[in-house]
PDB file of N, CA and C in Angstrom:
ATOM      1  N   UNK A   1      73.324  66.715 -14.230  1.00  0.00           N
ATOM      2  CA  UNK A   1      72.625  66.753 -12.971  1.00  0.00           C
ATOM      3  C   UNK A   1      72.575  65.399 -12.286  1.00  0.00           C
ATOM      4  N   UNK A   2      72.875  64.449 -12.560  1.00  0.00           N
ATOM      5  CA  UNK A   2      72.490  62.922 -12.061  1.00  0.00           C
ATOM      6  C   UNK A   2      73.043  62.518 -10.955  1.00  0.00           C
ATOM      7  N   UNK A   3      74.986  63.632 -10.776  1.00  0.00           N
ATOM      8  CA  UNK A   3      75.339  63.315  -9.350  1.00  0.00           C
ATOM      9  C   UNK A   3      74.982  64.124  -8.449  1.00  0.00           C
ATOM     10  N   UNK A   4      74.150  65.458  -8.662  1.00  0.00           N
ATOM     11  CA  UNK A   4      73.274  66.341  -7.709  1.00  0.00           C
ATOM     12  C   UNK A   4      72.302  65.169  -7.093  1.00  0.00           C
ATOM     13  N   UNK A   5      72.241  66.042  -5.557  1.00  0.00           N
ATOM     14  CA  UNK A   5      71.172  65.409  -5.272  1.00  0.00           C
ATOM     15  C   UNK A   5      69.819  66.267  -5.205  1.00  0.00           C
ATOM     16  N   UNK A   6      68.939  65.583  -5.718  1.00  0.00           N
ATOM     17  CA  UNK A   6      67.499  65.963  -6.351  1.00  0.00           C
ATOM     18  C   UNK A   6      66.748  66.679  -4.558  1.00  0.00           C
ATOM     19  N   UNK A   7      66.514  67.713  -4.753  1.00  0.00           N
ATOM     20  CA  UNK A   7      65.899  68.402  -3.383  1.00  0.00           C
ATOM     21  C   UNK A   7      64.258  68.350  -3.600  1.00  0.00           C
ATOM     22  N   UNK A   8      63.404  67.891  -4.604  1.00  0.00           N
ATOM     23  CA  UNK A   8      62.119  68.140  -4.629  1.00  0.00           C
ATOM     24  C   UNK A   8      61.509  67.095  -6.121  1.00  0.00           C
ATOM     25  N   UNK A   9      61.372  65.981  -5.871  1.00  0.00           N
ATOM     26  CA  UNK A   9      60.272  65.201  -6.578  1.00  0.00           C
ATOM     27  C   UNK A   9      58.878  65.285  -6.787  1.00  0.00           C
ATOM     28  N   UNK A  10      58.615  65.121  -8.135  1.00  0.00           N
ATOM     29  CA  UNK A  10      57.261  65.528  -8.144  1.00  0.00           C
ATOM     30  C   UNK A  10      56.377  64.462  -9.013  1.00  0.00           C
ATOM     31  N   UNK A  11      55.419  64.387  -8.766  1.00  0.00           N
ATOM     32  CA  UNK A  11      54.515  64.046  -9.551  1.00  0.00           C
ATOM     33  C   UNK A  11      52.569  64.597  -9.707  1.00  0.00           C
ATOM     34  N   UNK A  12      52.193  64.768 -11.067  1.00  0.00           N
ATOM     35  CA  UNK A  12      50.851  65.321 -10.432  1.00  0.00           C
ATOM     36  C   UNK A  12      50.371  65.886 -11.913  1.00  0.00           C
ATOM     37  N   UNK A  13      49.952  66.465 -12.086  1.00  0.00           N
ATOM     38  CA  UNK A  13      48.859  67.627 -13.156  1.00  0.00           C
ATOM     39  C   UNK A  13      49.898  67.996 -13.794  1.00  0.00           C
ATOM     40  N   UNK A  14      50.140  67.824 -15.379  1.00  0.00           N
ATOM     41  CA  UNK A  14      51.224  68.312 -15.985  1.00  0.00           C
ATOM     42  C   UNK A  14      50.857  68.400 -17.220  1.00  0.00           C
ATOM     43  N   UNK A  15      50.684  69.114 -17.972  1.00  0.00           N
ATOM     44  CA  UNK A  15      49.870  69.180 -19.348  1.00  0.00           C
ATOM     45  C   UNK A  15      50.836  70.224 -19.858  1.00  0.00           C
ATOM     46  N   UNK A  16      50.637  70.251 -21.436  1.00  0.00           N
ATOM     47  CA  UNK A  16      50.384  71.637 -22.560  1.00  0.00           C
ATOM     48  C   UNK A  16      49.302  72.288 -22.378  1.00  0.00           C
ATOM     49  N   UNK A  17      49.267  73.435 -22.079  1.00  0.00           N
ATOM     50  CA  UNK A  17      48.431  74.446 -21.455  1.00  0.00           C
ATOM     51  C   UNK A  17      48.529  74.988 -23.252  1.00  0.00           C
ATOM     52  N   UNK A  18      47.133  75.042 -24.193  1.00  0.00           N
ATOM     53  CA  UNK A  18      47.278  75.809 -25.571  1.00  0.00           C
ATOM     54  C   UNK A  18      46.153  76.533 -25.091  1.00  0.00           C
ATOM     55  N   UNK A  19      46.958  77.794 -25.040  1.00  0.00           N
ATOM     56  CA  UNK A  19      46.240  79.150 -24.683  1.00  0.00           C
ATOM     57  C   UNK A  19      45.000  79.772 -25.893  1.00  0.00           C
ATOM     58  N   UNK A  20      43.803  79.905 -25.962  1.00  0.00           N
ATOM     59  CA  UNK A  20      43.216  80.622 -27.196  1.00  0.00           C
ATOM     60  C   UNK A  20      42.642  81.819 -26.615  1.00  0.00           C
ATOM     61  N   UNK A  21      42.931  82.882 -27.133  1.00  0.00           N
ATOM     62  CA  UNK A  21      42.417  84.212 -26.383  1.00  0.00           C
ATOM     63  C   UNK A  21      41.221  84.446 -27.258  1.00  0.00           C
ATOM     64  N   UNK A  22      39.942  85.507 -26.586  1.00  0.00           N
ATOM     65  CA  UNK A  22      39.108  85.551 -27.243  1.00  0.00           C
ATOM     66  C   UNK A  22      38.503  85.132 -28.687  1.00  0.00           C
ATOM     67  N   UNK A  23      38.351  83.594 -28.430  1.00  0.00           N
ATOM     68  CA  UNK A  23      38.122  82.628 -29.411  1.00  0.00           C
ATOM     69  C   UNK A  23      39.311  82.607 -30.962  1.00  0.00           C
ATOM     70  N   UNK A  24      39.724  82.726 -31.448  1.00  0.00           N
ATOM     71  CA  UNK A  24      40.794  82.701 -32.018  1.00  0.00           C
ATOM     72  C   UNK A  24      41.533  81.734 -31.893  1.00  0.00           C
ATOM     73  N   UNK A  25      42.435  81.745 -33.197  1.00  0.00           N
ATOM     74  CA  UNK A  25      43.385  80.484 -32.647  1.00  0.00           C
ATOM     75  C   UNK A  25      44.054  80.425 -31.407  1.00  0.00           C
ATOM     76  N   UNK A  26      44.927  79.181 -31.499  1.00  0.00           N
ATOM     77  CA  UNK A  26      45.729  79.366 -30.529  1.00  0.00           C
ATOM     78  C   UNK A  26      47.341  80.324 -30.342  1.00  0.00           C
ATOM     79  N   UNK A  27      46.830  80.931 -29.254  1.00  0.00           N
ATOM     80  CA  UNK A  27      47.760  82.256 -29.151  1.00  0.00           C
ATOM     81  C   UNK A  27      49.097  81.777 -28.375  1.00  0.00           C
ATOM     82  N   UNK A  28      49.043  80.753 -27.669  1.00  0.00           N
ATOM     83  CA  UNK A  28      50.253  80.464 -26.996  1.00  0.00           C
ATOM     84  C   UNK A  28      50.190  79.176 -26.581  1.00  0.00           C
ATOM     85  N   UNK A  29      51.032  78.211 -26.248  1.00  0.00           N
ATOM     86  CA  UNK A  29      51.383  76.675 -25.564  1.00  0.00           C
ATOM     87  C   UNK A  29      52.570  77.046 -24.655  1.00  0.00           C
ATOM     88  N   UNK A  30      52.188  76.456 -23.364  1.00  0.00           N
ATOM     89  CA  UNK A  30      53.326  76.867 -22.568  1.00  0.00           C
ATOM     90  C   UNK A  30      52.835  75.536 -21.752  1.00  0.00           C
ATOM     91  N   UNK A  31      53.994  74.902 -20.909  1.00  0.00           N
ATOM     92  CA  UNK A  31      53.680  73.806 -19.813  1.00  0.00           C
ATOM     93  C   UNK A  31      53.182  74.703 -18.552  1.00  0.00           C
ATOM     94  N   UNK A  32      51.844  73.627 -18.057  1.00  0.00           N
ATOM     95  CA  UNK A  32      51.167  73.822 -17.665  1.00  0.00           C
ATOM     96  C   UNK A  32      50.684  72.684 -16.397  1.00  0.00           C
ATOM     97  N   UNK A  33      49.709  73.261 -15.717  1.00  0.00           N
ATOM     98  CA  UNK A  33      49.046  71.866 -14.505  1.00  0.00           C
ATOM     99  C   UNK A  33      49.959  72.040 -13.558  1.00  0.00           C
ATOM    100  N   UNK A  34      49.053  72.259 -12.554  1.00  0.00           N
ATOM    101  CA  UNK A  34      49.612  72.871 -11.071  1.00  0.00           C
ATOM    102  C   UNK A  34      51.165  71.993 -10.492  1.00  0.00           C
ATOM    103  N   UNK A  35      51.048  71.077 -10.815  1.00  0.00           N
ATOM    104  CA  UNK A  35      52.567  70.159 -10.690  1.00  0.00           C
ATOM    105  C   UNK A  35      53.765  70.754 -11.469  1.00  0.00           C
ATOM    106  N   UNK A  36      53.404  70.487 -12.540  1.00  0.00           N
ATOM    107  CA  UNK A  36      54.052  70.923 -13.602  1.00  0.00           C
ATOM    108  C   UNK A  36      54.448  72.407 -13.538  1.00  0.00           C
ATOM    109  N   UNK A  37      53.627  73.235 -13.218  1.00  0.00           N
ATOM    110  CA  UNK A  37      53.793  75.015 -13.258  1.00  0.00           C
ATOM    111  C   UNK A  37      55.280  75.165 -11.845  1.00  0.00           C
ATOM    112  N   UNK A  38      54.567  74.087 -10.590  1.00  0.00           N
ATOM    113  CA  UNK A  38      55.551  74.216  -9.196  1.00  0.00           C
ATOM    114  C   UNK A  38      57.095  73.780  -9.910  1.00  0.00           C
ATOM    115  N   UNK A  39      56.860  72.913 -10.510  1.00  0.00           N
ATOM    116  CA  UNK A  39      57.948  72.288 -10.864  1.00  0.00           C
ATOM    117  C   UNK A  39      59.450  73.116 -11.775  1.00  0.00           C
ATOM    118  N   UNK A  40      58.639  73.476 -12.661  1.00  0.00           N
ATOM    119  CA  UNK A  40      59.093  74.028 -13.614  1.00  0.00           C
ATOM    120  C   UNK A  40      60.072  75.582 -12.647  1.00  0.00           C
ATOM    121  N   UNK A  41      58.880  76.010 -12.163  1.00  0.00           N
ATOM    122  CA  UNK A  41      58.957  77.376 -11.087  1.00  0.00           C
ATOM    123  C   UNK A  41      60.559  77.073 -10.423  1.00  0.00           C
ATOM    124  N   UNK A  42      60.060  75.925  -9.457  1.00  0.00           N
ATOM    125  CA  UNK A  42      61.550  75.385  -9.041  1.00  0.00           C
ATOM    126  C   UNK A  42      62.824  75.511  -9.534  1.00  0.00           C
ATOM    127  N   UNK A  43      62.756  74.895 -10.181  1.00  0.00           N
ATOM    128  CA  UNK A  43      63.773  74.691 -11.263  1.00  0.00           C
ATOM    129  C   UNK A  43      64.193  75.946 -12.132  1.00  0.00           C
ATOM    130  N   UNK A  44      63.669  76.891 -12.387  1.00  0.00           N
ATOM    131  CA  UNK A  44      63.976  77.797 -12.444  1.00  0.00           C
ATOM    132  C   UNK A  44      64.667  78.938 -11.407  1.00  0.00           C
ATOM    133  N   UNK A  45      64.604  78.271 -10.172  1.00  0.00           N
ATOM    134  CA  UNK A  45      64.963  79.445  -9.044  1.00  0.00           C
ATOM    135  C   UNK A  45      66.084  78.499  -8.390  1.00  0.00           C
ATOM    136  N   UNK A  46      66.755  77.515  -9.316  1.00  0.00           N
ATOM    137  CA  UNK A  46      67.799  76.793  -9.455  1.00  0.00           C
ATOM    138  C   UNK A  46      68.025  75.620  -7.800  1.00  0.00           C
ATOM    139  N   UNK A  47      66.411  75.246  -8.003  1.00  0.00           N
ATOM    140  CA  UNK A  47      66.529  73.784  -6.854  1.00  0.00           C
ATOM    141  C   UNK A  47      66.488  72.311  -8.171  1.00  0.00           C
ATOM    142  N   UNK A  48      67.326  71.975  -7.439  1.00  0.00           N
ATOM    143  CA  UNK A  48      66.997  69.870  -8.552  1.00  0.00           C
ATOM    144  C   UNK A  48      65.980  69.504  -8.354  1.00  0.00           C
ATOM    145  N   UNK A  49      65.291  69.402  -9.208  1.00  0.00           N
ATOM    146  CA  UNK A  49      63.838  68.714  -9.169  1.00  0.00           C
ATOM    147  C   UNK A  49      63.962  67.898 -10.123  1.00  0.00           C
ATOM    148  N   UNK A  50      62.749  67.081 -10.308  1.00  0.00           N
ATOM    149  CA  UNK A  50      62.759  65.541 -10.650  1.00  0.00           C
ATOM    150  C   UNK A  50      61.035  65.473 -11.165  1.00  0.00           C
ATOM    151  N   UNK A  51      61.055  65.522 -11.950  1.00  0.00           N
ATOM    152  CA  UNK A  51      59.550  64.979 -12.382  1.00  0.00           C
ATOM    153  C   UNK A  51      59.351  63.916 -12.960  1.00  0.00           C
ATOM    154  N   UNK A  52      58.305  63.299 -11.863  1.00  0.00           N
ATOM    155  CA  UNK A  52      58.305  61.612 -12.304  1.00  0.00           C
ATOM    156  C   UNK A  52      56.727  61.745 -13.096  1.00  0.00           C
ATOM    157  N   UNK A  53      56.964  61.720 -14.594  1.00  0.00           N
ATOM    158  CA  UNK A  53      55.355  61.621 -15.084  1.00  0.00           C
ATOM    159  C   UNK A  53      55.647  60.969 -16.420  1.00  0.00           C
ATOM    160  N   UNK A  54      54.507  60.143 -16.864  1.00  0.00           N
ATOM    161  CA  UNK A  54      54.248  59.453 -18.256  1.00  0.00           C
ATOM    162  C   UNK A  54      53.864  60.371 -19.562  1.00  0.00           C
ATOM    163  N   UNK A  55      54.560  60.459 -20.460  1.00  0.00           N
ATOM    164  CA  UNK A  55      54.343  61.258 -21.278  1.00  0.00           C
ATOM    165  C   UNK A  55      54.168  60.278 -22.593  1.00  0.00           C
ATOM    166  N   UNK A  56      53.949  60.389 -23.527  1.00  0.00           N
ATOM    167  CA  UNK A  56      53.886  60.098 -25.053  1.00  0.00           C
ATOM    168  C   UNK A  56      54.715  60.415 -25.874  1.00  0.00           C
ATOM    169  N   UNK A  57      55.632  59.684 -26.801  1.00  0.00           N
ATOM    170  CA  UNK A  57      56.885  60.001 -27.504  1.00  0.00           C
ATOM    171  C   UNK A  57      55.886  60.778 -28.848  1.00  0.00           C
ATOM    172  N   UNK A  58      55.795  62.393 -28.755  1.00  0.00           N
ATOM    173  CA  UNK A  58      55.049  62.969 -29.896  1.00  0.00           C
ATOM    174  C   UNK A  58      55.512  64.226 -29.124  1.00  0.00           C
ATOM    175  N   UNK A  59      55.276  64.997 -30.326  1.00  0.00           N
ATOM    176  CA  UNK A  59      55.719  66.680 -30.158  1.00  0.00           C
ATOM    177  C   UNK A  59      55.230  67.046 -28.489  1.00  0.00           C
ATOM    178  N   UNK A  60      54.056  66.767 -28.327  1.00  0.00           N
ATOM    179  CA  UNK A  60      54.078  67.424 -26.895  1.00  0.00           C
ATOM    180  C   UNK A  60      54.728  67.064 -26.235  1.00  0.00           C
ATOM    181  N   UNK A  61      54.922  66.079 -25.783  1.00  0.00           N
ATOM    182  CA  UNK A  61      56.174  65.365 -25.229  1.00  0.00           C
ATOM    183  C   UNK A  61      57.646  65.828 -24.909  1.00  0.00           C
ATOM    184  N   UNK A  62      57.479  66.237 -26.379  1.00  0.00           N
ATOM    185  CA  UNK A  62      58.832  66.614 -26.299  1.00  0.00           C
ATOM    186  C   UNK A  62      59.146  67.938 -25.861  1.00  0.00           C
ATOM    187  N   UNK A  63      58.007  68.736 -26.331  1.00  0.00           N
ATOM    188  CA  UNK A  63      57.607  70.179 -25.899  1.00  0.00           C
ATOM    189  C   UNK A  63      58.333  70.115 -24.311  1.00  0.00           C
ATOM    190  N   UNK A  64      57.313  69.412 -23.643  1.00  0.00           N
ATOM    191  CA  UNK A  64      57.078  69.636 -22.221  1.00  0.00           C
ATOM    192  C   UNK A  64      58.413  68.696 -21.490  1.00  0.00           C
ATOM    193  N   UNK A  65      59.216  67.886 -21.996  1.00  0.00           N
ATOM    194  CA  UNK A  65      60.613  67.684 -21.582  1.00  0.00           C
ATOM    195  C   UNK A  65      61.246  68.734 -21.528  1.00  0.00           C
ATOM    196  N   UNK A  66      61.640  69.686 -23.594  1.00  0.00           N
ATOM    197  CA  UNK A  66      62.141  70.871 -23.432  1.00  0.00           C
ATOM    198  C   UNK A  66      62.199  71.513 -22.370  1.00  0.00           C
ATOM    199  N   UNK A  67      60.959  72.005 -22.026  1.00  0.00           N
ATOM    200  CA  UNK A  67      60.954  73.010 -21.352  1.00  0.00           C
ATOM    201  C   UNK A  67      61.609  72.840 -19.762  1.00  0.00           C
ATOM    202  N   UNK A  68      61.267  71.695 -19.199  1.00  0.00           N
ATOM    203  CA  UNK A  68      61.805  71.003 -17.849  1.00  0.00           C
ATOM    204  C   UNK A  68      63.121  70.992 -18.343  1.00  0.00           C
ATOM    205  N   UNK A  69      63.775  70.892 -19.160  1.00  0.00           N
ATOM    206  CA  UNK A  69      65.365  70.662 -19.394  1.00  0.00           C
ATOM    207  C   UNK A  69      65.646  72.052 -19.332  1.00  0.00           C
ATOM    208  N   UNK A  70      65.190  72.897 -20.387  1.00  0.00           N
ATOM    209  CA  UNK A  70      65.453  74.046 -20.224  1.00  0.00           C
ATOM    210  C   UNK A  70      65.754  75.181 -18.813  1.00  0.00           C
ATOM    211  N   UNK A  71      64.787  74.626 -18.450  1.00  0.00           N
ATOM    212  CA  UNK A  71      64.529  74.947 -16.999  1.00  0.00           C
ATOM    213  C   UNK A  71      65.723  74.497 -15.663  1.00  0.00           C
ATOM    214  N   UNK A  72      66.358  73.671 -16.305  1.00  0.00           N
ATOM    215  CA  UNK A  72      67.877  72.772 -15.590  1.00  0.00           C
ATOM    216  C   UNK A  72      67.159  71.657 -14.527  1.00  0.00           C
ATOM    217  N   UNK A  73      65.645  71.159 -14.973  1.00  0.00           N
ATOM    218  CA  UNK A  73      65.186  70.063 -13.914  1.00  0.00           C
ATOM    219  C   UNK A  73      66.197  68.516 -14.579  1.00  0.00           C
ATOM    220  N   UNK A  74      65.873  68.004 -13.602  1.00  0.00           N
ATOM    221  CA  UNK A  74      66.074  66.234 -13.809  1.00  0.00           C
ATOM    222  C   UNK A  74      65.272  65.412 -14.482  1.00  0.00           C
ATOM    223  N   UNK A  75      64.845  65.094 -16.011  1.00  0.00           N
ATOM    224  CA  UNK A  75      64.294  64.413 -16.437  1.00  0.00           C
ATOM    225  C   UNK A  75      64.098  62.987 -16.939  1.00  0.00           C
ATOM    226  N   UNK A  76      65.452  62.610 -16.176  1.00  0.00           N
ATOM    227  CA  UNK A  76      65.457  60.951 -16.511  1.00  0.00           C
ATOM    228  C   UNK A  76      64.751  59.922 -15.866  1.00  0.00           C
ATOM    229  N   UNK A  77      63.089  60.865 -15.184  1.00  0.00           N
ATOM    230  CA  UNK A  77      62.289  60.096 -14.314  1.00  0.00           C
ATOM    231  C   UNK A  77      61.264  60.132 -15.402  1.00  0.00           C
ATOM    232  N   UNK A  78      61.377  60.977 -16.546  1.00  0.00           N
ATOM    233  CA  UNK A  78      59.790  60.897 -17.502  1.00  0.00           C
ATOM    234  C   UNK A  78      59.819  59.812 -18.068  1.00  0.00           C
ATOM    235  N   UNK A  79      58.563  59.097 -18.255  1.00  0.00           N
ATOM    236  CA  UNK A  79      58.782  57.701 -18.903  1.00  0.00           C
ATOM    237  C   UNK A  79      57.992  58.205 -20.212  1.00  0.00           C
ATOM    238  N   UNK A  80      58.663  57.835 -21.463  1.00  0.00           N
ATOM    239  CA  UNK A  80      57.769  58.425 -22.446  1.00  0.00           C
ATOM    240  C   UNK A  80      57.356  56.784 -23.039  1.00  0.00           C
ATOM    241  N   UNK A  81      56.842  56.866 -23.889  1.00  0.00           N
ATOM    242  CA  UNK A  81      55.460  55.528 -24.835  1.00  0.00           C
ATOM    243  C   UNK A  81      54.985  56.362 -25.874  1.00  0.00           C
ATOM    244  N   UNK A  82      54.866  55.744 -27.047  1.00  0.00           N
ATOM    245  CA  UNK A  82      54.606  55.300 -27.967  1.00  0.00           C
ATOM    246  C   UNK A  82      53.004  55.087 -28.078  1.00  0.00           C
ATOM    247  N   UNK A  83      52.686  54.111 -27.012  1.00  0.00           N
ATOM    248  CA  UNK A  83      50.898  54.132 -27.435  1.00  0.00           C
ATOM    249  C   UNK A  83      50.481  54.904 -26.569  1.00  0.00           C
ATOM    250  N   UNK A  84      51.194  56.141 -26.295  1.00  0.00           N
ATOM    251  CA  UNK A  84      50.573  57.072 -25.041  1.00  0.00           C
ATOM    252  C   UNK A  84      50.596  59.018 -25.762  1.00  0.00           C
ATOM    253  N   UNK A  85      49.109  59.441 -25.889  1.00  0.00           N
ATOM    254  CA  UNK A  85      49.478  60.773 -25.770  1.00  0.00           C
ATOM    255  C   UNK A  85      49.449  61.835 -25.150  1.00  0.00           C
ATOM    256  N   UNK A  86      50.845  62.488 -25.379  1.00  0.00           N
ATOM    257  CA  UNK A  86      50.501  63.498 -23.955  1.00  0.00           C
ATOM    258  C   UNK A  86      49.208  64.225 -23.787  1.00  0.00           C
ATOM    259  N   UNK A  87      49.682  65.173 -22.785  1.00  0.00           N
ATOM    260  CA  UNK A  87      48.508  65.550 -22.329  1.00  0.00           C
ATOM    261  C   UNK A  87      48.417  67.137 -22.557  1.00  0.00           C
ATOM    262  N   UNK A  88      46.566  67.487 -23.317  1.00  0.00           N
ATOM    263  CA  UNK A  88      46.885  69.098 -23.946  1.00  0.00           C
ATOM    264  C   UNK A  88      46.142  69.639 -22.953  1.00  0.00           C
ATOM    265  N   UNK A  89      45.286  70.646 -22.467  1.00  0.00           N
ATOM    266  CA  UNK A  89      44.455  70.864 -21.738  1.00  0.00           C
ATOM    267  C   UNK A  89      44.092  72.751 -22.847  1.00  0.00           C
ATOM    268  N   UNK A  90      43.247  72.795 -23.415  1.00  0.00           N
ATOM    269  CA  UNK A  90      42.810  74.265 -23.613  1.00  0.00           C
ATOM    270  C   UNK A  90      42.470  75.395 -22.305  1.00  0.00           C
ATOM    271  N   UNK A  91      42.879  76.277 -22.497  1.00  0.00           N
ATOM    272  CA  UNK A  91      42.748  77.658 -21.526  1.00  0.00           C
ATOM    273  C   UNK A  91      41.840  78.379 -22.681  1.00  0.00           C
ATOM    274  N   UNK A  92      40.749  79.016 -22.580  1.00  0.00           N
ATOM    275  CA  UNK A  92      39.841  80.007 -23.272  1.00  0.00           C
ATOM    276  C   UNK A  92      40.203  81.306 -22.407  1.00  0.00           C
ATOM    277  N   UNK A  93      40.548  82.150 -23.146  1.00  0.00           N
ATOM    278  CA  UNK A  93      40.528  83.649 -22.091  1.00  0.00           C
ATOM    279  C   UNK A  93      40.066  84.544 -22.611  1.00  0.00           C
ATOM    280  N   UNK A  94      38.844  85.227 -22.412  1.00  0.00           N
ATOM    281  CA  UNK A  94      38.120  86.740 -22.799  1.00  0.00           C
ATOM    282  C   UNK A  94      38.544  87.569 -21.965  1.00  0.00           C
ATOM    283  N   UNK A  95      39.530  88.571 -22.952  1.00  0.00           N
ATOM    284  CA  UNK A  95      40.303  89.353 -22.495  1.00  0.00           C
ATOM    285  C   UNK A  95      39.399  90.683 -22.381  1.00  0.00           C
ATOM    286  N   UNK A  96      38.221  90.837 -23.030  1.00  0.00           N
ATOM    287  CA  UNK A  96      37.387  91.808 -22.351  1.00  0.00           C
ATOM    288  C   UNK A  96      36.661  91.672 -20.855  1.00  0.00           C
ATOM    289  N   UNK A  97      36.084  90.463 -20.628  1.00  0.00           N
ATOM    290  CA  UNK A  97      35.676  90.302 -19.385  1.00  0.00           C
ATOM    291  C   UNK A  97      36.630  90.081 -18.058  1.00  0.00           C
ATOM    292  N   UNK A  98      38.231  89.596 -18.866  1.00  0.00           N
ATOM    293  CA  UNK A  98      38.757  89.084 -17.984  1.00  0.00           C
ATOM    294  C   UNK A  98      39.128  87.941 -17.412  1.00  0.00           C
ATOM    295  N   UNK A  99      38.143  86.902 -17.992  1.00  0.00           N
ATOM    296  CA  UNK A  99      37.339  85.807 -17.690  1.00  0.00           C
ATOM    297  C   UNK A  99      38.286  84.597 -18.204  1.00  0.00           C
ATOM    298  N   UNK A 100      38.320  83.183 -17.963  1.00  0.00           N
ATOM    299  CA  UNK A 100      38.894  82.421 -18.179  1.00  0.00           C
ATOM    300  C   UNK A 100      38.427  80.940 -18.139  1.00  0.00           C
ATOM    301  N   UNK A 101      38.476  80.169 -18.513  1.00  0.00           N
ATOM    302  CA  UNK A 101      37.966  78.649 -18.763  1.00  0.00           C
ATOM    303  C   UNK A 101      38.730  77.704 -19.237  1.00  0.00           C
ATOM    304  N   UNK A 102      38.851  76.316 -19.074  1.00  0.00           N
ATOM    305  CA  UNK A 102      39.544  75.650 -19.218  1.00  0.00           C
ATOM    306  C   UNK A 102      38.379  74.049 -19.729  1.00  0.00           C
ATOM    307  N   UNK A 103      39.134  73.617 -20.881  1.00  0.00           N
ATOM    308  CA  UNK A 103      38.171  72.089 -21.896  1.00  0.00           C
ATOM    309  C   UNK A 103      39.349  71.661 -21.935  1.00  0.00           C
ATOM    310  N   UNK A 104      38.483  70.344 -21.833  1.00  0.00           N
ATOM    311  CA  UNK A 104      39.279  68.860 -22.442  1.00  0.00           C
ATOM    312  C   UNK A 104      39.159  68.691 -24.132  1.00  0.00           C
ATOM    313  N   UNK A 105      38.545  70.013 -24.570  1.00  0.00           N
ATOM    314  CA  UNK A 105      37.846  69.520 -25.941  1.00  0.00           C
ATOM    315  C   UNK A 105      38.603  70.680 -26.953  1.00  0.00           C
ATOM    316  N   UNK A 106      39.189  69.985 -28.176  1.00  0.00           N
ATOM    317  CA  UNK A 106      39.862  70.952 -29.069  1.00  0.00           C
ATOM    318  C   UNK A 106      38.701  71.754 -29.239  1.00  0.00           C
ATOM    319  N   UNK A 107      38.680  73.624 -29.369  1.00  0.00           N
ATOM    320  CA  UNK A 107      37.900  74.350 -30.040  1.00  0.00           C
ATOM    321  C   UNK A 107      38.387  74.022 -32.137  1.00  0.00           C
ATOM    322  N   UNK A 108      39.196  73.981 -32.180  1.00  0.00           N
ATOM    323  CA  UNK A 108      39.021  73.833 -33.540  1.00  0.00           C
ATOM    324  C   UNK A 108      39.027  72.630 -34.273  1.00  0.00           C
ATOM    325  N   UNK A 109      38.805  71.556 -33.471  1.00  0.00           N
ATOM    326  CA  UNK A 109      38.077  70.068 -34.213  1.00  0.00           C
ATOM    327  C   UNK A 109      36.951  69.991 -33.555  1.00  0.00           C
ATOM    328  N   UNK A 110      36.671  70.036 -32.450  1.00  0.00           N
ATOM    329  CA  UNK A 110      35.675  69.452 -31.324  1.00  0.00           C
ATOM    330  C   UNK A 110      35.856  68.280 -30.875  1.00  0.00           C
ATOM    331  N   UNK A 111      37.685  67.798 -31.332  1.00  0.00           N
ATOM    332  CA  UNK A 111      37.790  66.418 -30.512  1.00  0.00           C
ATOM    333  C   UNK A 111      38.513  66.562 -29.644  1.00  0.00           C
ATOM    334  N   UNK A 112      38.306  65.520 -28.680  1.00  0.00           N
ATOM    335  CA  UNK A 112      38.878  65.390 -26.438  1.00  0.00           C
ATOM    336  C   UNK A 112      40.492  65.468 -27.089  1.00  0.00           C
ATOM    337  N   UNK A 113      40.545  66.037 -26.071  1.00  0.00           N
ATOM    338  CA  UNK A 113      42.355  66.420 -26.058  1.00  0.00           C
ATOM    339  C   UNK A 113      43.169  65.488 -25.251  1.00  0.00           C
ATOM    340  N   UNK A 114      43.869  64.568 -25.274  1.00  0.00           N
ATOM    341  CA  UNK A 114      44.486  63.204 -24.370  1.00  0.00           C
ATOM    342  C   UNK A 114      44.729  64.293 -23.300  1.00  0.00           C
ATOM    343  N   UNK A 115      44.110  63.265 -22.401  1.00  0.00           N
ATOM    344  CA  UNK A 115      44.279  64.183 -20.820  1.00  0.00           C
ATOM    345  C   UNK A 115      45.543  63.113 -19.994  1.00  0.00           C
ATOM    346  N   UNK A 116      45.524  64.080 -18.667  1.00  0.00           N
ATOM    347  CA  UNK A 116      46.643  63.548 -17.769  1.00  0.00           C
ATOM    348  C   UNK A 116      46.250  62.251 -17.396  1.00  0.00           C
ATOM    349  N   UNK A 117      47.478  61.338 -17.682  1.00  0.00           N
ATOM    350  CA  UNK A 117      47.266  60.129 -16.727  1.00  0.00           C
ATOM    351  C   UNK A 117      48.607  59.688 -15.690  1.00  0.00           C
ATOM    352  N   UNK A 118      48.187  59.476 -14.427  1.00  0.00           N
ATOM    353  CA  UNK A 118      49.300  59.239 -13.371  1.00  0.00           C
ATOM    354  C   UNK A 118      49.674  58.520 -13.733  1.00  0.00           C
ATOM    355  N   UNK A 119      51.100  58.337 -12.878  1.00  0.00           N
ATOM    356  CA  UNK A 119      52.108  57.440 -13.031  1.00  0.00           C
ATOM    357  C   UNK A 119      51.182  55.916 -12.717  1.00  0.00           C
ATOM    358  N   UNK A 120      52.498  54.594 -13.408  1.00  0.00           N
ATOM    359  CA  UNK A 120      51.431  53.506 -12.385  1.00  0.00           C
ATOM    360  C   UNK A 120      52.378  52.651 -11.385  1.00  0.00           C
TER     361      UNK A 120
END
């Protein structure tokens, strides 16, 4: 993709979305964060996109490259680090009510989940 030219740059809200359905483990991880979701979307409906975001050289990381590669985006704008971790965000969903919620906080440690940080 590098001699395409890129039709849509992005930067913004880009996380591991770890899904837990009615309290239970976690039922699914999919990339996530309204940037990230457009992005991905894109790129799937086969426009060059470009996501410029800081990630952390650790499984999520790599997760959420996958998936942008997979997707046929441009990823030689992610800057990944070492003293940086990506970013998880929990989704809670009660599938009886319907209902849905979103923490910064693991349900099964009770510790903060490295959140998004912008580019600098």
């Amino acid at each position: 993709m590098a001699t395409e030219t890129v039709d849509v740059v992005g930067t913004g809200f880009t996380v591991l979305d770890r899904i837990y359905a009615d309290l239970r483990a976690v039922a699914s991880e999919e990339l996530g964060g309204s940037c990230g979701n457009v992005l991905l979307s894109l790129a799937m409906l086969s426009r060059c996109v470009a996501p410029v975001l800081n990630l952390g050289l650790d499984d999520v990381g790599n997760r959420l490259v996958g998936e942008f590669k997979g997707a046929g985006a441009e990823t030689r704008f992610i800057r990944r680090r070492s003293d940086r971790r990506s970013p998880v965000l929990a989704q809670h969903l009660d599938t009886m009510s319907g209902s849905h919620f979103f923490a910064f906080t693991c349900p099964e440690t009770n510790e903060e989940l490295p959140r998004y940080e912008p580019i600098e």
